[in-house]
Protein backbone atom coordinates (compact mmCIF):
# COMPACT_ATOMS: atom_id res chain seq x y z
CA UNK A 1 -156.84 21.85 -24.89
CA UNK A 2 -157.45 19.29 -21.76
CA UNK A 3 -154.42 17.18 -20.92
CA UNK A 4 -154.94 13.28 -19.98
CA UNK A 5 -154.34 13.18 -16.56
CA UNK A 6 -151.44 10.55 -15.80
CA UNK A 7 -152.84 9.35 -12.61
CA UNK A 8 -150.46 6.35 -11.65
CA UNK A 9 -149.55 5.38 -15.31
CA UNK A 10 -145.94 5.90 -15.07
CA UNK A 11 -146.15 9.49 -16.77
CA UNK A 12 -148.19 7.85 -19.80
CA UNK A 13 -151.54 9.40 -21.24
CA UNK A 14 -154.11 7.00 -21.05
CA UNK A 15 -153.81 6.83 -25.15
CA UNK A 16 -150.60 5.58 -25.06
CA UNK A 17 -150.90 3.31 -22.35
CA UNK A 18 -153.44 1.49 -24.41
CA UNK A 19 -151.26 1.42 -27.64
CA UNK A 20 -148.28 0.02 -25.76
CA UNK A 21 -150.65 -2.86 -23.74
CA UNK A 22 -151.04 -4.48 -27.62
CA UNK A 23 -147.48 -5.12 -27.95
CA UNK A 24 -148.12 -7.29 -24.45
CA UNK A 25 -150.68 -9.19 -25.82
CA UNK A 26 -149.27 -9.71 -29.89
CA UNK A 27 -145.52 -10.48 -28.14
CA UNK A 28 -147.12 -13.60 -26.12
CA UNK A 29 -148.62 -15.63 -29.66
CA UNK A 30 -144.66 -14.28 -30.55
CA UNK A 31 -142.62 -15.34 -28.17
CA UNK A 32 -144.41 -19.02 -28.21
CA UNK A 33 -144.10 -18.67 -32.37
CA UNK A 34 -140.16 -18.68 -31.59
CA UNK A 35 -140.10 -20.79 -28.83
CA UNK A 36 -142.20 -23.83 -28.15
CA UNK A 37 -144.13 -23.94 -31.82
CA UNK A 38 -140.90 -25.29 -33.05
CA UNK A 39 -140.02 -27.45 -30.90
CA UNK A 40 -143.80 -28.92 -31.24
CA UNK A 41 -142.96 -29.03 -35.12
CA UNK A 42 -140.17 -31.01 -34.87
CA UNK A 43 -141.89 -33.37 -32.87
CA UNK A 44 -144.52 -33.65 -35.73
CA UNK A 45 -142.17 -33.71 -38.63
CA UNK A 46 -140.08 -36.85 -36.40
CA UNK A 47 -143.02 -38.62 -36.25
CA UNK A 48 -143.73 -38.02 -40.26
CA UNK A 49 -139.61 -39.31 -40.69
CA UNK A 50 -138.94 -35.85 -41.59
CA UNK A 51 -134.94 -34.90 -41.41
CA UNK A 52 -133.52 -32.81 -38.96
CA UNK A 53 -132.32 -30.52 -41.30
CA UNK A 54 -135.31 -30.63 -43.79
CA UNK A 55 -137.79 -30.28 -40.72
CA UNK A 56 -136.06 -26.58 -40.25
CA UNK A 57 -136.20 -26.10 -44.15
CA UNK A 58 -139.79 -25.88 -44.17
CA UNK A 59 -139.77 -23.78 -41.10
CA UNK A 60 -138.08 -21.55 -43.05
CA UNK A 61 -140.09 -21.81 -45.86
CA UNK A 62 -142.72 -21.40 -44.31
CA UNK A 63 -142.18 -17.91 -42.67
CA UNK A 64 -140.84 -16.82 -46.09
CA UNK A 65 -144.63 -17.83 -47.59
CA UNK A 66 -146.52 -15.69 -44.51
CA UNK A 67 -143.90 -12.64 -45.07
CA UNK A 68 -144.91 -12.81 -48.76
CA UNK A 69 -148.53 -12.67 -47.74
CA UNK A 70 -148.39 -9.67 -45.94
CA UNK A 71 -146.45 -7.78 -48.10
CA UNK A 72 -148.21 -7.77 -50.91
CA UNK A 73 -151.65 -7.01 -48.77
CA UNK A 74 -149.98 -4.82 -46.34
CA UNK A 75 -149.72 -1.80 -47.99
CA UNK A 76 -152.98 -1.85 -50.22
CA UNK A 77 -154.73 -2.46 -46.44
CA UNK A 78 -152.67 0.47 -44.79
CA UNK A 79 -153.43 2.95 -47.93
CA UNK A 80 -157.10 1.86 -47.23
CA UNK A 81 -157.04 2.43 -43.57
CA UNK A 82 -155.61 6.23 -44.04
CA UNK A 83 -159.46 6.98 -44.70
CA UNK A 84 -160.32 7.10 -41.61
CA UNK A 85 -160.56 2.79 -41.31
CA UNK A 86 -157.29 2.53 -39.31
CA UNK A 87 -159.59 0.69 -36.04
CA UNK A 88 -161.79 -1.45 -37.80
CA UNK A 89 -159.19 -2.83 -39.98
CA UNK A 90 -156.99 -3.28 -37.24
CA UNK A 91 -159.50 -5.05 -35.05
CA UNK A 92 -159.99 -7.78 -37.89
CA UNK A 93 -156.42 -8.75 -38.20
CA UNK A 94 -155.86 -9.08 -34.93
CA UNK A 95 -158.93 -11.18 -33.95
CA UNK A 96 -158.58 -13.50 -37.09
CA UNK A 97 -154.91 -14.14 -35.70
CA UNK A 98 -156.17 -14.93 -32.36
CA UNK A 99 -158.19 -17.17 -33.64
CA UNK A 100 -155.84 -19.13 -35.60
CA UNK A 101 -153.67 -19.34 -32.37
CA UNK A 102 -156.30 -21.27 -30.69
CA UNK A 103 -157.13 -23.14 -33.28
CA UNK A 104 -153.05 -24.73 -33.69
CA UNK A 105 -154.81 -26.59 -30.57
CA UNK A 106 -156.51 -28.95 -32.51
CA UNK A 107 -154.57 -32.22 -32.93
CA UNK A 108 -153.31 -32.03 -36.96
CA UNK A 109 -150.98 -33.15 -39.24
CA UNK A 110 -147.26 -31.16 -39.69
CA UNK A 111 -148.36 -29.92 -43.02
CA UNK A 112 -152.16 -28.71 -42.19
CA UNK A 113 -150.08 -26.86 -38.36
CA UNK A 114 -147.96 -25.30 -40.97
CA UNK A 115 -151.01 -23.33 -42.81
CA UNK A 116 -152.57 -22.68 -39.89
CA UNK A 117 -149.30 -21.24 -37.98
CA UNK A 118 -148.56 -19.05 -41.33
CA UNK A 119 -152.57 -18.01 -40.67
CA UNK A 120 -152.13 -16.73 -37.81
CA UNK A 121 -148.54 -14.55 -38.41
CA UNK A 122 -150.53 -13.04 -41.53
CA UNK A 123 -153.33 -12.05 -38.84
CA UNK A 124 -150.67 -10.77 -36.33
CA UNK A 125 -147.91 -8.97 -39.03
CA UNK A 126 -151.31 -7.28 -40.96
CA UNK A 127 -152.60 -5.83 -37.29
CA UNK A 128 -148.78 -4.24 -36.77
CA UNK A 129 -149.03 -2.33 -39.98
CA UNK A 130 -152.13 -0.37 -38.50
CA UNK A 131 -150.86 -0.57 -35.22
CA UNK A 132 -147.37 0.99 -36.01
CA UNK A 133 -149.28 3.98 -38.00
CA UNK A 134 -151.08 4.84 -35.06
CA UNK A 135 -147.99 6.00 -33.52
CA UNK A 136 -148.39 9.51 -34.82
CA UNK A 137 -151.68 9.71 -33.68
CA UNK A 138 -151.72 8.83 -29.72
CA UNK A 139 -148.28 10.52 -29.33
CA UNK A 140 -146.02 13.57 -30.06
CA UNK A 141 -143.33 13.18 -31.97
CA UNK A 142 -140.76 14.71 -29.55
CA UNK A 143 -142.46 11.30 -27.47
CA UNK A 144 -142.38 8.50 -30.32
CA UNK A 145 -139.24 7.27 -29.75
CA UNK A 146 -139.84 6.81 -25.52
CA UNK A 147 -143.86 5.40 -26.60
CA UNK A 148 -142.16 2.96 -28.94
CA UNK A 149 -139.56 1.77 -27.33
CA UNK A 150 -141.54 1.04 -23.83
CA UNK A 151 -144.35 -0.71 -26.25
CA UNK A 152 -141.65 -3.19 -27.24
CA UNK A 153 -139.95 -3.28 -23.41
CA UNK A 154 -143.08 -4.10 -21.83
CA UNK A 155 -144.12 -6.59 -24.55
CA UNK A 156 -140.79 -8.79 -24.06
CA UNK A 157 -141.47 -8.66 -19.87
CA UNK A 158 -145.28 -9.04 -20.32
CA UNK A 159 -144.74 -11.86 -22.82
CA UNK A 160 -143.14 -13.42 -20.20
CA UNK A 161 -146.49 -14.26 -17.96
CA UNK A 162 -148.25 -16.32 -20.37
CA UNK A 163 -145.51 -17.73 -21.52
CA UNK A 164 -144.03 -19.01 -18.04
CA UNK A 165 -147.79 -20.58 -17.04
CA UNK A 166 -147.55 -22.26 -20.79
CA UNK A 167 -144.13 -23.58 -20.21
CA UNK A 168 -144.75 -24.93 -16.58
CA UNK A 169 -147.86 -26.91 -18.18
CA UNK A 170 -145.87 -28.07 -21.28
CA UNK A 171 -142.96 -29.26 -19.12
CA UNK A 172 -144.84 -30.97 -16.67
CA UNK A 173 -146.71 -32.80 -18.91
CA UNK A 174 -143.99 -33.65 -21.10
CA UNK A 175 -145.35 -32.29 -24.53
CA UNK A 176 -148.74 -33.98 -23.96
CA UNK A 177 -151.44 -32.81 -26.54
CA UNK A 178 -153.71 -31.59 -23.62
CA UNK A 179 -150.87 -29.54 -22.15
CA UNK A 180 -150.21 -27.88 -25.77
CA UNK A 181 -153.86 -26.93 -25.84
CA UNK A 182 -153.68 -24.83 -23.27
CA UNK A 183 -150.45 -23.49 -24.25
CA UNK A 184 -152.13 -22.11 -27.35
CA UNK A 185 -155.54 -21.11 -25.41
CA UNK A 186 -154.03 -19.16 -22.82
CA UNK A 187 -151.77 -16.91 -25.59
CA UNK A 188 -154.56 -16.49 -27.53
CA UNK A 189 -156.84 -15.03 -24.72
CA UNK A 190 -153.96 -13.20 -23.05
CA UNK A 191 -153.70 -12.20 -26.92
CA UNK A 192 -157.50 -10.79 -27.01
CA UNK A 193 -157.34 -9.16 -23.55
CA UNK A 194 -154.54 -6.89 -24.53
CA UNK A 195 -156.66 -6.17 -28.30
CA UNK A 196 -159.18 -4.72 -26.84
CA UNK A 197 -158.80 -1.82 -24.78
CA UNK A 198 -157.02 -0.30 -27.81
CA UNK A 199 -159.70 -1.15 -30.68
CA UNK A 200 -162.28 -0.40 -28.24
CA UNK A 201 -160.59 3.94 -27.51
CA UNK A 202 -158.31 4.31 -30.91
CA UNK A 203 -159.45 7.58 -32.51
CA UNK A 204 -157.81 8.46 -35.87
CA UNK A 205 -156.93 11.76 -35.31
CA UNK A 206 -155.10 11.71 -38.78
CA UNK A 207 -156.81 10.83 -42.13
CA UNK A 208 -157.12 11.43 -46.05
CA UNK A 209 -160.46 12.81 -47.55
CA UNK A 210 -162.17 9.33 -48.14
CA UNK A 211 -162.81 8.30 -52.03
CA UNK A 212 -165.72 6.93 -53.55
CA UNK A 213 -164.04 3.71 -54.27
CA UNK A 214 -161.11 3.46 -51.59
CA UNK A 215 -159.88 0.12 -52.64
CA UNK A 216 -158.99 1.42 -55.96
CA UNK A 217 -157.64 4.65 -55.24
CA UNK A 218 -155.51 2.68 -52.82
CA UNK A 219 -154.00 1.21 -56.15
CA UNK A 220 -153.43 4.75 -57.52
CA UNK A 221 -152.28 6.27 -54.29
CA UNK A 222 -149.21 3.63 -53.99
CA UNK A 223 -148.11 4.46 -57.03
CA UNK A 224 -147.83 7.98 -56.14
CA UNK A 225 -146.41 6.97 -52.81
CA UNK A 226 -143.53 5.58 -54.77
CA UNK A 227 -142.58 8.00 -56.83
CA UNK A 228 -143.05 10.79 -53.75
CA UNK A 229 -140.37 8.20 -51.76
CA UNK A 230 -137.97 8.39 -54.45
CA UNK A 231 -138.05 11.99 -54.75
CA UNK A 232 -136.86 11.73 -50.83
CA UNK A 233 -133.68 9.46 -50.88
CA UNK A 234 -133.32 9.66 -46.71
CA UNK A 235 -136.45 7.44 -46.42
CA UNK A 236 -136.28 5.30 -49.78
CA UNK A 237 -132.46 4.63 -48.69
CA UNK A 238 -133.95 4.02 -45.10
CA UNK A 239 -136.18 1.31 -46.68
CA UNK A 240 -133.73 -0.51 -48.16
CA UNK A 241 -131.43 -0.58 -45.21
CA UNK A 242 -134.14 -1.45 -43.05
CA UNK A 243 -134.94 -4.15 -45.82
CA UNK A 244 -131.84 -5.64 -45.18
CA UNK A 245 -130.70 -5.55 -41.35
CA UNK A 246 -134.17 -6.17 -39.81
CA UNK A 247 -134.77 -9.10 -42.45
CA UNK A 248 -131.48 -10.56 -40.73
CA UNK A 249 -133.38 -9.71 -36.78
CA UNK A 250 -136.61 -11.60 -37.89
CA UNK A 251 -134.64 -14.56 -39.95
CA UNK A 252 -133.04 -14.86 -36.00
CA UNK A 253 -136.44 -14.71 -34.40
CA UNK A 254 -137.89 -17.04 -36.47
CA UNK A 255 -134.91 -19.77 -37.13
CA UNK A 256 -133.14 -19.59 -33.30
CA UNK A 257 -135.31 -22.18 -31.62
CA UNK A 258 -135.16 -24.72 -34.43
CA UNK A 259 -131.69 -23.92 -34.77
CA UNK A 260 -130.82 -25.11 -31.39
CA UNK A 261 -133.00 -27.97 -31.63
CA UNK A 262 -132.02 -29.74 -34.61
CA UNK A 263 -128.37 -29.26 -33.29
CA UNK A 264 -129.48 -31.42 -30.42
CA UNK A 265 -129.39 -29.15 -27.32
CA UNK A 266 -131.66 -29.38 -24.24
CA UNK A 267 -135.32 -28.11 -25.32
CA UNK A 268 -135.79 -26.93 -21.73
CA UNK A 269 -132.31 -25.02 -21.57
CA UNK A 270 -133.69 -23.27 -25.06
CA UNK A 271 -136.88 -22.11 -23.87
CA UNK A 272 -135.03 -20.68 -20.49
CA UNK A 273 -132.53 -19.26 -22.87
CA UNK A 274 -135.03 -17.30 -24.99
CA UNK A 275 -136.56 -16.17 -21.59
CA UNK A 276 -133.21 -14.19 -20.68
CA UNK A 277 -134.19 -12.58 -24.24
CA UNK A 278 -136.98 -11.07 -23.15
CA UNK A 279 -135.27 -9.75 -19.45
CA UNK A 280 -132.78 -8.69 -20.90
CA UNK A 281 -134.48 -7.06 -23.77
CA UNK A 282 -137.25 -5.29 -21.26
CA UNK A 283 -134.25 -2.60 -19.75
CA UNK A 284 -132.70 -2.47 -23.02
CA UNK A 285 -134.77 -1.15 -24.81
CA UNK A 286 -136.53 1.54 -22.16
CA UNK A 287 -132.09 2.72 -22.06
CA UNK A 288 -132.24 2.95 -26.43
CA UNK A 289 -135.76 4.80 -26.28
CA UNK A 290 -134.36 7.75 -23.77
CA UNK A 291 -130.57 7.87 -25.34
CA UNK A 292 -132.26 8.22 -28.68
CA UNK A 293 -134.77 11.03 -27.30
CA UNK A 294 -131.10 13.42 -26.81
CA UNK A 295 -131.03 13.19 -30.68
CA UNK A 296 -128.83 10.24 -31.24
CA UNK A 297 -131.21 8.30 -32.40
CA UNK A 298 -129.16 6.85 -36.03
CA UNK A 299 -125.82 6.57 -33.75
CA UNK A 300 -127.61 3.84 -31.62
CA UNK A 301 -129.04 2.32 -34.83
CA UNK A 302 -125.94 1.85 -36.30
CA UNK A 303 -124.12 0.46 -33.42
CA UNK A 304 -127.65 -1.93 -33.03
CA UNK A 305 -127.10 -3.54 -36.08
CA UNK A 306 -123.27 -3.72 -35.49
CA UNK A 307 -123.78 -5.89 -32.49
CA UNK A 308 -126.26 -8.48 -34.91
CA UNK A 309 -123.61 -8.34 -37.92
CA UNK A 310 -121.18 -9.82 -34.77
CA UNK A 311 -124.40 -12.51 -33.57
CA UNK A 312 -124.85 -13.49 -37.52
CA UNK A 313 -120.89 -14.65 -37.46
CA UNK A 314 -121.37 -16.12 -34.33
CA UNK A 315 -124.35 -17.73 -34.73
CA UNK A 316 -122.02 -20.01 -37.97
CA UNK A 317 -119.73 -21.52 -35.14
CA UNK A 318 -122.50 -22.07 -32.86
CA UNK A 319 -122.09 -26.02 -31.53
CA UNK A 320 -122.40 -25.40 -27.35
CA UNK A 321 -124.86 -24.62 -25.23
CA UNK A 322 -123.16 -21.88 -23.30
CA UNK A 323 -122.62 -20.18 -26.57
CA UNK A 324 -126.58 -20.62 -27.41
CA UNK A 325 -126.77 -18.65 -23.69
CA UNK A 326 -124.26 -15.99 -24.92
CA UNK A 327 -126.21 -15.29 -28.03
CA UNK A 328 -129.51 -15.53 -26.16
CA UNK A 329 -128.45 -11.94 -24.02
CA UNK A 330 -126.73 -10.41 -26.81
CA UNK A 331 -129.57 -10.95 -28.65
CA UNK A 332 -131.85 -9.35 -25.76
CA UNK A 333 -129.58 -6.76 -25.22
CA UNK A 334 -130.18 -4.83 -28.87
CA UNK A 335 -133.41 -6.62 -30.26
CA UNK A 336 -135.89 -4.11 -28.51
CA UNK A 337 -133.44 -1.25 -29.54
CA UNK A 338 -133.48 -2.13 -33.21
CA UNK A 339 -136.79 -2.57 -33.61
CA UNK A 340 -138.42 0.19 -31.63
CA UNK A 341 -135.77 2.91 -32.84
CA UNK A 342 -136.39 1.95 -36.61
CA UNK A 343 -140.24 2.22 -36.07
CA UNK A 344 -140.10 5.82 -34.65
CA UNK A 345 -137.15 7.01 -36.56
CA UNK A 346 -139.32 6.02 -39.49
CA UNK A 347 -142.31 8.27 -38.18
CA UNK A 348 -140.54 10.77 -37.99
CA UNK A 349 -139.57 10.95 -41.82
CA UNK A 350 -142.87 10.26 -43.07
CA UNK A 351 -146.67 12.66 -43.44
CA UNK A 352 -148.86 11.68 -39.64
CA UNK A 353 -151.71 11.46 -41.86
CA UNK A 354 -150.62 9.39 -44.71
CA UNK A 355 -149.03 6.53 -42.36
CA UNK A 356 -151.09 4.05 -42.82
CA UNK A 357 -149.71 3.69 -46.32
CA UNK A 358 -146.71 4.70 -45.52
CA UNK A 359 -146.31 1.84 -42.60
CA UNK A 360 -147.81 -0.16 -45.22
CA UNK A 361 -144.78 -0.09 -47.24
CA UNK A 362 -142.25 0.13 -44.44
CA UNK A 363 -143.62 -3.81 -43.34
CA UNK A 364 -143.15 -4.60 -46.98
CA UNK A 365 -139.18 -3.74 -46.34
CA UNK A 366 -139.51 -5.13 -42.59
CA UNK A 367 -141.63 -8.08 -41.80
CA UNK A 368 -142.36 -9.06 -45.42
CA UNK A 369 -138.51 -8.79 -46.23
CA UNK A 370 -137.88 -11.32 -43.99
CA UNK A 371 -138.62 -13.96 -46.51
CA UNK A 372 -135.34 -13.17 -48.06
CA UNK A 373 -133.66 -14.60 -44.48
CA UNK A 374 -135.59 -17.65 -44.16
CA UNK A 375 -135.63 -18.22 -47.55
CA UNK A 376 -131.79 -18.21 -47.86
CA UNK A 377 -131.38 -20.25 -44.80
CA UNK A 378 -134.32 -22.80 -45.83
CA UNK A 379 -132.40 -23.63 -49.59
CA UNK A 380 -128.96 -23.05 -48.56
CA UNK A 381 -129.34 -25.58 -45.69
CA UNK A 382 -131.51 -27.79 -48.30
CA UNK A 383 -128.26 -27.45 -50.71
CA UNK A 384 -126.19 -28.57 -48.34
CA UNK A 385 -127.61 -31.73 -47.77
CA UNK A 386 -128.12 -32.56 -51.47
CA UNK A 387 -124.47 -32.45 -51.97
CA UNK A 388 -123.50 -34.16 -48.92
CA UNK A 389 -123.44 -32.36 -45.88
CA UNK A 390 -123.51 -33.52 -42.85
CA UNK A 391 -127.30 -32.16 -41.14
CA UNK A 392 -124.52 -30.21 -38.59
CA UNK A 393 -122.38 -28.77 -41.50
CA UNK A 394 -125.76 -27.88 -43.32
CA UNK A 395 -127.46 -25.69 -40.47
CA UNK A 396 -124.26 -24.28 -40.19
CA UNK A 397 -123.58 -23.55 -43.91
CA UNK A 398 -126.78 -22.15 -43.94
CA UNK A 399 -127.35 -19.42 -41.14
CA UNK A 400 -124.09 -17.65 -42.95
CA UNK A 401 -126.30 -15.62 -45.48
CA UNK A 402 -127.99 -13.69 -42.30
CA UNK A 403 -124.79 -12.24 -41.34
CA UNK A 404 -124.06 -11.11 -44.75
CA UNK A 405 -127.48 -9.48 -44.53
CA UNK A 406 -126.32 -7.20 -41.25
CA UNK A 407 -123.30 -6.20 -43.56
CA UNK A 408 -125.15 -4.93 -46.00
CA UNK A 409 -128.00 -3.41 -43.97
CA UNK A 410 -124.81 -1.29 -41.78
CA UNK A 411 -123.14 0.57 -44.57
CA UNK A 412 -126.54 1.19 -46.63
CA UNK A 413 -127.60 2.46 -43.16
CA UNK A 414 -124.62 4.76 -42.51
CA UNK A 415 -125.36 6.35 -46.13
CA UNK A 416 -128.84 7.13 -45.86
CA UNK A 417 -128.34 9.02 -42.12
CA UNK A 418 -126.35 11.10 -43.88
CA UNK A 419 -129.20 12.66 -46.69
CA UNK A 420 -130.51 15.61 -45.99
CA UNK A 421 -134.59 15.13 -44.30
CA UNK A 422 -137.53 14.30 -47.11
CA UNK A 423 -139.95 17.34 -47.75
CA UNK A 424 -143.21 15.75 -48.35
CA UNK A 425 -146.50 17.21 -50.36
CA UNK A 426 -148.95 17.64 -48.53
CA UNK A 427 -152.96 17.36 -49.34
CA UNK A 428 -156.12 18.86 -47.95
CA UNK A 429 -158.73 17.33 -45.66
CA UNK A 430 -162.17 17.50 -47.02
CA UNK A 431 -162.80 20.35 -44.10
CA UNK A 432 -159.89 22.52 -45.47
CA UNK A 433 -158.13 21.34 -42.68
CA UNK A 434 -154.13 19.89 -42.16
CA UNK A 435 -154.85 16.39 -43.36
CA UNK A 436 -156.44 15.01 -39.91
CA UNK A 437 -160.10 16.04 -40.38
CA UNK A 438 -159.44 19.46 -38.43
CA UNK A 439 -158.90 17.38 -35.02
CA UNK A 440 -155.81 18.02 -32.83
CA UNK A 441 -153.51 14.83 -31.92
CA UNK A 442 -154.29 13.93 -28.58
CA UNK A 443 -151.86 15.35 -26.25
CA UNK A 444 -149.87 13.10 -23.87
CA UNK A 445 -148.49 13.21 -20.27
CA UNK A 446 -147.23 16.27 -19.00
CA UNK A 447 -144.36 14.53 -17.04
CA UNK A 448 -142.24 12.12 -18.26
């Protein structure tokens, strides 16, 4: 077979390339999402006479309601796209999110920027569950953890572009509505340029014989799924870890910025903090992705969400800026680990051509757990209030039950490393083939 030539792509087929540029373009509507989206909401709710401490409620609530969403479509959508609809469904997500990003720059009330915020995260978290379970197919798997973890690096430094030009315009300006409209323009085309060299070359080398009705063998399939996960306790116990430590990594992503503003510190010295996040986070996570490719790839999982059960605790006596700075790079310094080392280590346990359902159900216990965080913050800071609390004691009070989630994510973590690795049925392709239409996976790079 013919081997991509690498050319000048930093020893990257041009398949991969492609698959990592979308994590550059998704990462810019993110980083904005967690940085100046809400501070803009707390400008809106202050205008409304909403509290301080209620204004972050809904915040919370809010990303609990759009994590909800896309779990319960995610993995009916992923089972779907394992017959051979991985690219189309993909493409749809993705451009209905950027669409909803440009539209958050039309002048609105907090309540009706709310929906249309949550709109867009659906759009964005239901294009990761295809894009994750294309991993198998534009990679190896002795490559997935290097391909994953440079997709994350280069989306936290190439998040950074848009997001500088849309901070120099929103500072300058003040917060002006005009400014804030280009904010949101600019990430959303930035957004689309990075879509669509990947929806436009994605082929699917890996696929399931396609049904007569897909949508309701999709039903049938996840029940099998299931049991079949069950029968395999290293990736069922994997989910639930995962359920629990990277609900407690998004509940920070999502809850830092409003954090630190409704405790009063400088907006600008916020945003700049967050920016060391994504620095830092760029090396970081390149170092996790070749450490884990020598085979340590749980060690440096474990000792990832180690370092967050230490930033949950710290995050409770949080009052000073310089300690907002100090969480800000110890954040960046295991985020990009964490993430991209669960995403591959998770490939590697599951079927290539079944992971479209299979990612399906891994973003019900990652991106849609994270409701669990928010939600916990949103009513334990809300309970704190009713019976008293100061709106400092409250945020307080309430970012304790993310630390508690690292806790439990570590030692459920450590247990499931430890199970021998699933054996998995497997089925036939309609051509008699292996289960991926009797095409070979692209190969990548030669050098790496």
């Amino acid at each position: 077979m013919q081997r991509e030539k690498t050319g000048k792509r930093g020893g990257f087929s041009a398949s991969e390339l492609k698959w990592i540029l979308y994590d550059v373009g998704n990462s810019a509507f993110v980083l904005l999402a967690s940085t100046i989206l809400p501070i803009y909401f707390g400008a809106l709710t202050d205008a409304a006479g909403v509290g301080e401490a209620q204004s972050t409620a809904y915040w919370g609530y809010t990303a609990s309601a759009v994590t909800i969403v896309t779990a319960l479509i995610a993995p009916v959508l992923g089972t779907v796209a394992d017959f051979k609809g991985k690219r189309a469904l993909f493409l749809a997500f993705a451009l209905f999110g950027i669409v909803c990003c440009c539209l958050m720059s039309v002048p609105m009330p907090w309540l009706a920027f709310l929906f249309v915020y949550g709109a867009a995260k659906v759009g964005l978290s239901s294009s990761l569950v295809f894009y994750d379970s294309m991993l198998p197919d534009i990679t190896t798997e002795e490559r997935l953890h290097k391909v994953s973890s440079h997709g994350y690096a280069w989306g936290y430094i190439g998040s950074c572009i848009p997001f500088l030009v849309c901070l120099a315009i929103v500072l300058l300006s003040d917060m002006s509505n005009f400014s804030l409209i280009l904010a949101f323009i600019i990430t959303g085309v930035w957004w689309f340029a990075f879509t669509m060299p990947l929806a436009k070359s994605y082929r699917q080398v890996h696929f399931l014989p396609r049904p007569e009705k897909p949508f309701r063998s999709a039903f049938s399939r996840l029940g099998k799924l299931f049991g079949e996960l069950k029968k395999n306790k290293k990736a069922f116990l994997f989910l639930i870890a995962f359920f629990f430590y990277i609900d407690g990594v998004y509940t920070i992503i999502d809850m830092a910025t409003k954090f630190g503003e409704s405790l009063g510190f400088d907006t600008t010295a916020l945003l700049l903090a967050l920016l060391v996040t994504q620095i830092v986070a760029f090396p970081s996570a390149i170092v996790f992705g070749r450490l884990a490719g020598k085979g340590s790839d749980a060690k440096l999982i474990a000792v990832c969400i180690a370092a967050y059960t230490f930033v949950g605790f710290f995050a409770v006596f949080l009052y000073h800026e310089w300690q907002f700075w100090l969480l800000a790079v110890m954040v960046g310094l295991f985020q990009g680990g964490i993430q991209a080392l669960s995403r591959s280590y998770f490939a590697k346990l599951v079927p290539a051509e079944k992971s479209g359902e299979y990612f399906g159900v891994f973003d019900i216990f990652g991106k849609g757990a994270a409701f669990l965080g928010t939600l916990l913050v949103g009513a334990v800071t809300s309970l704190a209030v009713s019976l008293g609390a100061s709106d400092s004691l409250a945020l307080h009070v309430g970012i304790l039950p993310v630390a508690i989630l690292f806790v439990v994510g570590f030692f459920l973590f450590l247990y499931a490393a430890k199970q021998p690795d699933p054996v998995w049925e497997s089925e036939t392709a309609p051509d008699g083939g292996d289960g991926n239409g009797g095409a070979e996976p692209a190969e990548p790079a030669e050098n790496d």
